[in-house]
N, C-alpha and C. Protein backbone atom coordinates (compact mmCIF):
# COMPACT_ATOMS: atom_id res chain seq x y z
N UNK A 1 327.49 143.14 -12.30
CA UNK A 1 328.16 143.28 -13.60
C UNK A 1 328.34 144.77 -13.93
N UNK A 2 329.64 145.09 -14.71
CA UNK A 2 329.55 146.48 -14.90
C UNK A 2 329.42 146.76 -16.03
N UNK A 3 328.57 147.88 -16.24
CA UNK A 3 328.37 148.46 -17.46
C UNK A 3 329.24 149.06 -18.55
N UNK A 4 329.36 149.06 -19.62
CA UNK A 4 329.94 149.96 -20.84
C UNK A 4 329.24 151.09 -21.03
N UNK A 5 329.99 152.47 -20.54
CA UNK A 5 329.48 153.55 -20.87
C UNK A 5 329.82 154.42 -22.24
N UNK A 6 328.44 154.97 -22.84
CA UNK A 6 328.48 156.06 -24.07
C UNK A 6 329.32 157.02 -23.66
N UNK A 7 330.57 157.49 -24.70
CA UNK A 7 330.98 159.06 -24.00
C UNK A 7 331.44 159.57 -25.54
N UNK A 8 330.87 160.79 -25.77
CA UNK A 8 330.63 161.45 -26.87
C UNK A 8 331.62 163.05 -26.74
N UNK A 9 333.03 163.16 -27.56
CA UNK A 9 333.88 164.17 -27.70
C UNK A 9 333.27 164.68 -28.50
N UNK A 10 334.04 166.35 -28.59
CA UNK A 10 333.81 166.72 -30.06
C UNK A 10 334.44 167.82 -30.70
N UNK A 11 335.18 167.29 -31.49
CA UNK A 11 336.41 168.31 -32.30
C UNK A 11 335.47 169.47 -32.77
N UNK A 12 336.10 170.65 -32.34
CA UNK A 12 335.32 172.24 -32.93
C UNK A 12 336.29 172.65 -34.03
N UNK A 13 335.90 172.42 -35.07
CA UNK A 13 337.03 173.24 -36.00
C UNK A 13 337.04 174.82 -36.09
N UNK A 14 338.11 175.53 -36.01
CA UNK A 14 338.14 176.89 -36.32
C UNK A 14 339.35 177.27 -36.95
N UNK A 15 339.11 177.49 -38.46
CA UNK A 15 340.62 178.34 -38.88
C UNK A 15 341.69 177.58 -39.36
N UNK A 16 341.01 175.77 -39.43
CA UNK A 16 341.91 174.89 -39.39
C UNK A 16 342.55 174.11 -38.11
N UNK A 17 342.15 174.62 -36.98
CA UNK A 17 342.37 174.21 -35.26
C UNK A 17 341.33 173.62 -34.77
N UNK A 18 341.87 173.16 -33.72
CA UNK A 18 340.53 172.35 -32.77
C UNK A 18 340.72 172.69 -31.42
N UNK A 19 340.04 172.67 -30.42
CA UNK A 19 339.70 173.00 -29.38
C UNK A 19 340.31 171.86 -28.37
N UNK A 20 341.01 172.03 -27.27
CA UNK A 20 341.34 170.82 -26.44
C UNK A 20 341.94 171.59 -25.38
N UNK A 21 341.51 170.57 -24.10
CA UNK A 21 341.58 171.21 -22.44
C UNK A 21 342.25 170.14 -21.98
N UNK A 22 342.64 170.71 -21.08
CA UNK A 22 344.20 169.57 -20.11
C UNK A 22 343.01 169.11 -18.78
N UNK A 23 342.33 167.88 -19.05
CA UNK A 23 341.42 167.23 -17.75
C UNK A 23 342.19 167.00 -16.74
N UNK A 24 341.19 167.35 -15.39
CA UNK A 24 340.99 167.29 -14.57
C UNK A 24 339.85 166.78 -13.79
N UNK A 25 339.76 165.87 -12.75
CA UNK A 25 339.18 165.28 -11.70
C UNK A 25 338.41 164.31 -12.22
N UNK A 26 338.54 163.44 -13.14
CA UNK A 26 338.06 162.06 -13.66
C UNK A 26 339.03 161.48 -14.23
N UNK A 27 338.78 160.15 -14.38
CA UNK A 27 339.60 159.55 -15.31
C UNK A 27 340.29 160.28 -16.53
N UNK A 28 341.15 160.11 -16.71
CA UNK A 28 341.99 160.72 -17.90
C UNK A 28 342.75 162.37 -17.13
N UNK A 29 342.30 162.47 -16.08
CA UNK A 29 343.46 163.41 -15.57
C UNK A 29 344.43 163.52 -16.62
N UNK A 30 344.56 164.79 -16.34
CA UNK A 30 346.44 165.35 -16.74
C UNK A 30 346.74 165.30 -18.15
N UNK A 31 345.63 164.73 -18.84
CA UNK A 31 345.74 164.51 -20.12
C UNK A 31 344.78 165.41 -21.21
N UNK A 32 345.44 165.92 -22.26
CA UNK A 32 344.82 166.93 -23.39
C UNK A 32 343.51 165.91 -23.86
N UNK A 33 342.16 166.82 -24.39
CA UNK A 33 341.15 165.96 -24.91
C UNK A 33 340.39 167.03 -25.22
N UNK A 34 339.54 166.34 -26.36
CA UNK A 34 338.41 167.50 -26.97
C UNK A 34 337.46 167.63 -25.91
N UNK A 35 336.10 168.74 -25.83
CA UNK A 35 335.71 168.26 -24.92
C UNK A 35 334.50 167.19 -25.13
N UNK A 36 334.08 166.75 -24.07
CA UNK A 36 332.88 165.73 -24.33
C UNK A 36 332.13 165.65 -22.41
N UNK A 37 331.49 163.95 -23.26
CA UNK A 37 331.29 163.33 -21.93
C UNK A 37 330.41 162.56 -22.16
N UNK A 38 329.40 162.32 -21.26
CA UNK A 38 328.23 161.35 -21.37
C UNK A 38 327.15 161.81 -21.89
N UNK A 39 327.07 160.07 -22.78
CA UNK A 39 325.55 160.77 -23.73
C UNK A 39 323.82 160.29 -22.57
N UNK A 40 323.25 161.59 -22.51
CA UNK A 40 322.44 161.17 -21.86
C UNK A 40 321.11 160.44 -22.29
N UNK A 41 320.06 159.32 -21.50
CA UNK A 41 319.44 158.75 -22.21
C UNK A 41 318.34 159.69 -23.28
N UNK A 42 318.02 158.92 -24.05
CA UNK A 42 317.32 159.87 -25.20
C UNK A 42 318.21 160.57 -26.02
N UNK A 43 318.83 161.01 -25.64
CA UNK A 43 319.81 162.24 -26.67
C UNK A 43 320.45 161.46 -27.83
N UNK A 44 320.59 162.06 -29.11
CA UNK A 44 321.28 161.91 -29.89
C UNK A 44 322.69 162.15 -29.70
N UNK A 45 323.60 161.59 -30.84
CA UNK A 45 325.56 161.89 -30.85
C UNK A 45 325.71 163.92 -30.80
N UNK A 46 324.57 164.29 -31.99
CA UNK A 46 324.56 165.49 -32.07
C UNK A 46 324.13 166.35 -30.91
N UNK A 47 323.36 165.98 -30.31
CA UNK A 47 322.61 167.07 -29.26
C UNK A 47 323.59 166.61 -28.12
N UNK A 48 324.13 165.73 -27.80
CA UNK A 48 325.34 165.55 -26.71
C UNK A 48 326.55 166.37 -26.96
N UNK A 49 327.14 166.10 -28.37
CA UNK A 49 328.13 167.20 -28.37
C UNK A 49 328.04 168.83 -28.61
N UNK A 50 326.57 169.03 -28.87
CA UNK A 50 325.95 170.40 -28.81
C UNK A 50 326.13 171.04 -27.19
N UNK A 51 325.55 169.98 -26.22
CA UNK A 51 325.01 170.11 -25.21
C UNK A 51 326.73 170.31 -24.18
N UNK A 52 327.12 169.14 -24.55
CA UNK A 52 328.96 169.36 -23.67
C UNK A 52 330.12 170.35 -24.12
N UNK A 53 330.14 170.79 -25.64
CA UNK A 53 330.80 172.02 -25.61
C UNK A 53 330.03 173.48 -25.24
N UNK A 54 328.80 173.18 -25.01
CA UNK A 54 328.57 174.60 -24.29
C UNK A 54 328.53 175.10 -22.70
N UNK A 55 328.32 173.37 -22.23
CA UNK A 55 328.76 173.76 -20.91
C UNK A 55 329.91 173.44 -20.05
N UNK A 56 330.93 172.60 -21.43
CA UNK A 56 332.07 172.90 -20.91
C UNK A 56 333.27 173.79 -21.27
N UNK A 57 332.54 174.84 -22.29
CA UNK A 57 333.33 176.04 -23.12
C UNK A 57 332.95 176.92 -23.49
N UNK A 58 331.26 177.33 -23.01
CA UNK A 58 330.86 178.12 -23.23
C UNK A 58 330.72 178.46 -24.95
N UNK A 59 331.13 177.70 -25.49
CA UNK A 59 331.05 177.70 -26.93
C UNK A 59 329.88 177.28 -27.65
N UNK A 60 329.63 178.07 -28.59
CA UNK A 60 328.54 177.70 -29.36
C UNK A 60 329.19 177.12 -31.23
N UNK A 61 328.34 175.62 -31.29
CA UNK A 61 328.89 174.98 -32.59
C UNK A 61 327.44 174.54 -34.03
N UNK A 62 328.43 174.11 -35.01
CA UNK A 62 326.84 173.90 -36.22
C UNK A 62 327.65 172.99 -36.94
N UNK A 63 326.77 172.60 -37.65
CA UNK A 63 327.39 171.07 -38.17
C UNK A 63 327.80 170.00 -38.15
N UNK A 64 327.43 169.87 -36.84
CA UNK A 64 327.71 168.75 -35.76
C UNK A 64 327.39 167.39 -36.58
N UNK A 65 328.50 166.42 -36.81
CA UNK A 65 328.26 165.40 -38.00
C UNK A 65 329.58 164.14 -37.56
N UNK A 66 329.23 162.83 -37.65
CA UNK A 66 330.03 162.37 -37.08
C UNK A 66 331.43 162.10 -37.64
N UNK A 67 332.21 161.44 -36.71
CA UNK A 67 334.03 162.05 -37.19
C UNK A 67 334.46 160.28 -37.09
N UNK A 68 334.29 159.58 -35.82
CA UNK A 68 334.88 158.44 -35.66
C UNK A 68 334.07 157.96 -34.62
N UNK A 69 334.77 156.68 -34.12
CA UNK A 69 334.20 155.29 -32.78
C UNK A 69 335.57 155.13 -32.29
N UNK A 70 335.66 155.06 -31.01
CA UNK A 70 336.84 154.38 -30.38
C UNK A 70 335.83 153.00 -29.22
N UNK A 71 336.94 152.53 -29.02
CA UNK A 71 336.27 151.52 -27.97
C UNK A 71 337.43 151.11 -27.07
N UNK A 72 337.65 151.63 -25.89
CA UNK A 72 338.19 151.90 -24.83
C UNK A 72 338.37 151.65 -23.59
N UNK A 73 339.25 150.65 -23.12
CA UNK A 73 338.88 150.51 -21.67
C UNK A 73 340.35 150.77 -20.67
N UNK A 74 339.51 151.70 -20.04
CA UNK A 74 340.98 152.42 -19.08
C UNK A 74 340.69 151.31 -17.69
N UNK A 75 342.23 150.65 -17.66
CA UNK A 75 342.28 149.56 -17.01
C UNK A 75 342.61 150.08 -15.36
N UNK A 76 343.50 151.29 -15.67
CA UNK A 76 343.60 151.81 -13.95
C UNK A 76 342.48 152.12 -13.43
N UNK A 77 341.12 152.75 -14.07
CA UNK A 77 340.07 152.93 -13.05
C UNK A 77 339.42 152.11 -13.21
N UNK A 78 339.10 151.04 -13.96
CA UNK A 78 338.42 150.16 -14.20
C UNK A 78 337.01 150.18 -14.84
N UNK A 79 337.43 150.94 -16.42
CA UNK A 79 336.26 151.37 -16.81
C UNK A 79 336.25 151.31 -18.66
N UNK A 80 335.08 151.00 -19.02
CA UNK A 80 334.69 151.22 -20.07
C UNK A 80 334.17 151.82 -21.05
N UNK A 81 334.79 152.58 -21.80
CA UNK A 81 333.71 153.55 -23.00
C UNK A 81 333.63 153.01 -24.16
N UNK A 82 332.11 153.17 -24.85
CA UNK A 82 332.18 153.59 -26.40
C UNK A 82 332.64 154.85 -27.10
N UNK A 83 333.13 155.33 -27.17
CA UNK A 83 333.17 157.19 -27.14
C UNK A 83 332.71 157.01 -28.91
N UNK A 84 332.10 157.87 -29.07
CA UNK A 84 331.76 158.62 -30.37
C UNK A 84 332.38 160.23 -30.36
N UNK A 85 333.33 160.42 -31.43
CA UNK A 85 333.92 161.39 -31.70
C UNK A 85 333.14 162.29 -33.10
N UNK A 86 332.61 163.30 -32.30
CA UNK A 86 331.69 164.45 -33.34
C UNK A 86 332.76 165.27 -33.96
N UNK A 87 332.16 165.54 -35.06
CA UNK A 87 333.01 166.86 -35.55
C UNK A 87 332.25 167.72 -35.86
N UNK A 88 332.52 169.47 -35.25
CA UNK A 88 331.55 170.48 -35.60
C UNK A 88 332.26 171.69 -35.77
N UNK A 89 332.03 172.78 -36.75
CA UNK A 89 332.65 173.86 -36.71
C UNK A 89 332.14 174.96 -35.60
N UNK A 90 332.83 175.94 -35.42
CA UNK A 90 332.86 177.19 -34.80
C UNK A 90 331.32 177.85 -35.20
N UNK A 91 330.71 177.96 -34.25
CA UNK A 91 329.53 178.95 -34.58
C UNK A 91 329.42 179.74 -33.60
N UNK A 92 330.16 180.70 -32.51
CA UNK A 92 330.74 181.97 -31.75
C UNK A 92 330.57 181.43 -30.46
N UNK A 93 330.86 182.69 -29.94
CA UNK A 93 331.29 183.14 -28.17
C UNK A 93 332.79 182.95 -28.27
N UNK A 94 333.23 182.79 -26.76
CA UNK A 94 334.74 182.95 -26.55
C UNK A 94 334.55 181.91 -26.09
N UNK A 95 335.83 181.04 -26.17
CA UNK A 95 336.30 180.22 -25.26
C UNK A 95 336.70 180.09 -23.43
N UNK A 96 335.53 179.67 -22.81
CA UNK A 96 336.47 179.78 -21.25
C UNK A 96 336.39 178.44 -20.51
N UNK A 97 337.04 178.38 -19.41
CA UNK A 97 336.50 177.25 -18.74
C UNK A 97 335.21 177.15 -17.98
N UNK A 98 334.09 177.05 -18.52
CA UNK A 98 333.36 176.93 -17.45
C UNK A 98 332.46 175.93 -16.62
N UNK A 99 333.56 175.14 -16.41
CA UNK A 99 333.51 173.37 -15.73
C UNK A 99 334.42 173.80 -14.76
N UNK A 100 335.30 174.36 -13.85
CA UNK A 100 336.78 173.94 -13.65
C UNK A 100 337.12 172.66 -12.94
N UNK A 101 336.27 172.10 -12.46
CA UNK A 101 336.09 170.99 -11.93
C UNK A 101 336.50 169.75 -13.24
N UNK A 102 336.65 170.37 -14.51
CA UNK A 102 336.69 169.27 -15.03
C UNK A 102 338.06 169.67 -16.47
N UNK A 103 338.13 170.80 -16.75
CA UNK A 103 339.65 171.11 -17.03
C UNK A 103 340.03 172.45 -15.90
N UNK A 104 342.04 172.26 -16.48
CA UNK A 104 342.40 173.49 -15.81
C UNK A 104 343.00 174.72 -17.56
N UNK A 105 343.46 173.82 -18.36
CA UNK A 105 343.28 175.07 -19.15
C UNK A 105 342.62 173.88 -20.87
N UNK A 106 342.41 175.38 -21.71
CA UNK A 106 341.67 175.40 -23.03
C UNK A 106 342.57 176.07 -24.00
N UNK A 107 343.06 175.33 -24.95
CA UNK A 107 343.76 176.39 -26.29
C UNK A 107 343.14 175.55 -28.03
N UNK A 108 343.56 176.53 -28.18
CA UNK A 108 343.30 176.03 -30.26
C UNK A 108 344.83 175.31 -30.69
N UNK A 109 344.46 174.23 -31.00
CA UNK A 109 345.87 173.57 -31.76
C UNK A 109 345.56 173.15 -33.23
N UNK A 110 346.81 172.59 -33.97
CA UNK A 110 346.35 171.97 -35.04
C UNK A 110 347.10 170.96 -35.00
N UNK A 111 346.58 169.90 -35.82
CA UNK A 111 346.80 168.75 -36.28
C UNK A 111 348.52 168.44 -35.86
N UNK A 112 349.18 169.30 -36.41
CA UNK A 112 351.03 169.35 -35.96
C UNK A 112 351.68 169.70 -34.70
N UNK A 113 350.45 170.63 -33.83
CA UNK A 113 351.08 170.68 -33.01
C UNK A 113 349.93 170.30 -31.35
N UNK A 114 349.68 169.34 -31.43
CA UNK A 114 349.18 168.48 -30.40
C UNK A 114 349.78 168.35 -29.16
N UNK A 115 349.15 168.78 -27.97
CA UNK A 115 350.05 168.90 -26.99
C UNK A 115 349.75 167.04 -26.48
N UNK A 116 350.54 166.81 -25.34
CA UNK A 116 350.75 165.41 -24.88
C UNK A 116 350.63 165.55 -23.36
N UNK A 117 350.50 164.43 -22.85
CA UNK A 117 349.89 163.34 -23.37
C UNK A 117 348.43 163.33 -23.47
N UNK A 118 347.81 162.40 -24.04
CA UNK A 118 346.38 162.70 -24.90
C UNK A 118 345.32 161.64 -24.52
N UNK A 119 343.92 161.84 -24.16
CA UNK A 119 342.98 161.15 -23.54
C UNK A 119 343.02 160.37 -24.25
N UNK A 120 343.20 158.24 -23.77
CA UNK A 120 342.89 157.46 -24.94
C UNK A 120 342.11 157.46 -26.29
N UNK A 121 340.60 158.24 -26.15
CA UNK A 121 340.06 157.51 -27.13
C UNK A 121 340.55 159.09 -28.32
N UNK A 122 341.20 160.10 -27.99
CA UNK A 122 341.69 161.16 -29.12
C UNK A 122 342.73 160.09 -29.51
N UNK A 123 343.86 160.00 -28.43
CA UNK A 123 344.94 159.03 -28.83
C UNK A 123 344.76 158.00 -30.02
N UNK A 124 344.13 156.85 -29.75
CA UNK A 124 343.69 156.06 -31.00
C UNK A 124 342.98 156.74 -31.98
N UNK A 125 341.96 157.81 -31.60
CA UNK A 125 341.44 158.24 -33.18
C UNK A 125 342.58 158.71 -34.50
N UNK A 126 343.61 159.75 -33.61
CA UNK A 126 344.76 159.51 -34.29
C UNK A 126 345.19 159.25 -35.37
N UNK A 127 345.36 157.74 -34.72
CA UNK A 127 346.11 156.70 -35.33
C UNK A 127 344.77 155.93 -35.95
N UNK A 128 343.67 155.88 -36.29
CA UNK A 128 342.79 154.83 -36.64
C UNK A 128 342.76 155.07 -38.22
N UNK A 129 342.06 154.52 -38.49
CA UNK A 129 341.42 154.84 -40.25
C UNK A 129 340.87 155.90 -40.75
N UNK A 130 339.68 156.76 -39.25
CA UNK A 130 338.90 157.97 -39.55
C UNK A 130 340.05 159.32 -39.74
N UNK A 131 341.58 159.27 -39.29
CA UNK A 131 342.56 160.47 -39.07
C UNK A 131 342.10 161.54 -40.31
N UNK A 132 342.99 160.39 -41.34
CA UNK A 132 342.56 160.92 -42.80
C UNK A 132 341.33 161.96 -43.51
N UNK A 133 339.85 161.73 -42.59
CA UNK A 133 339.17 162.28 -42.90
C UNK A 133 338.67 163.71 -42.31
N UNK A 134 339.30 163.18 -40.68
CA UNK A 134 339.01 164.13 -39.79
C UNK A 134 340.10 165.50 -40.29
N UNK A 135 341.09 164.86 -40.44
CA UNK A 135 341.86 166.13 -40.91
C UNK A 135 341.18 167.34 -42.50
N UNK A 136 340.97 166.41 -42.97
CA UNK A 136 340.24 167.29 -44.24
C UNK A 136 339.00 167.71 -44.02
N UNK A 137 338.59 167.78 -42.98
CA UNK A 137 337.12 168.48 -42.09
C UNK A 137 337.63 169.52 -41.67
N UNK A 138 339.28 169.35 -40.50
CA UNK A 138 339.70 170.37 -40.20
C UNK A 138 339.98 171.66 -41.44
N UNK A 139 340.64 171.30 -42.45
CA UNK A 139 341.28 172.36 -43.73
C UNK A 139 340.49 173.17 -44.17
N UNK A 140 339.03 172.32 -44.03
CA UNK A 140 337.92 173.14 -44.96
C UNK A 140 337.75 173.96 -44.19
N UNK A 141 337.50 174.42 -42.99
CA UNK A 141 338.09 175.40 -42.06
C UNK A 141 338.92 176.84 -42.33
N UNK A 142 339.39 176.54 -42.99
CA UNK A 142 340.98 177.58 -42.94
C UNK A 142 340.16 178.88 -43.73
N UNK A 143 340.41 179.91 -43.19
CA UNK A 143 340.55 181.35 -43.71
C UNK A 143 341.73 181.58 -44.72
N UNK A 144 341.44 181.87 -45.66
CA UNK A 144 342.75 182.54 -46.34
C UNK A 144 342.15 183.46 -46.52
């Protein structure tokens, strides 16, 4: 029997933007996504998305607090996620790749200008019920 796996994203707000890399070499290839991945046993939603944007962006985040649930099953590889989508602001370093094995590039977008096409479970968050809120997480963000 196969299992349903935990996989935990997590939107970095900065400035009103979020953080998203064009994957590579797993499922969801070729496609824009915050970063994430698997929650490991023991770990909390928070200490997973603490733990995957720093070693897949070298980025350091605070406020790590939850955003949404997708429930997901990518039928070409034959697989299942819960994904939990974190939301956390900017707390420093630079942005780089340092996975490459797992994106080829990293930029700041906002809400309007979303590049395509987009890892299912960002895709449906989207469009779900949580959009609404996630976006007004992003604003509080903004520098003027």
């Amino acid at each position: 029997m196969k299992a349903t796996r935990v996989g935990v994203g997590c939107f970095i707000f900065k400035n009103g933007e979020f953080l998203v890399g064009l994957r590579k070499g797993s499922h969801g290839e070729d496609t824009w996504s915050i970063p994430g991945g698997h929650l490991d046993y023991g770990e909390t939603f928070e200490e997973t998305a603490y733990r995957e944007v720093l070693e897949e962006t070298g980025l350091k985040v605070a406020n790590i607090r939850f955003g949404a649930v997708s429930n997901d099953y990518f039928k070409r590889d034959d697989k299942h996620y819960v994904t939990i989508l974190m939301l956390s602001d900017y707390d420093g370093g630079q942005e780089s790749i340092t996975e490459p094995d797992k994106y080829v590039d990293l930029k700041w977008v906002s809400f309007g200008n979303i590049p395509r096409p987009l890892f299912m479970p960002v895709e449906k968050v989207l469009k779900s019920q949580f959009i609404k809120a996630i976006k007004l997480e992003a604003k509080k963000t903004i520098i003027n």
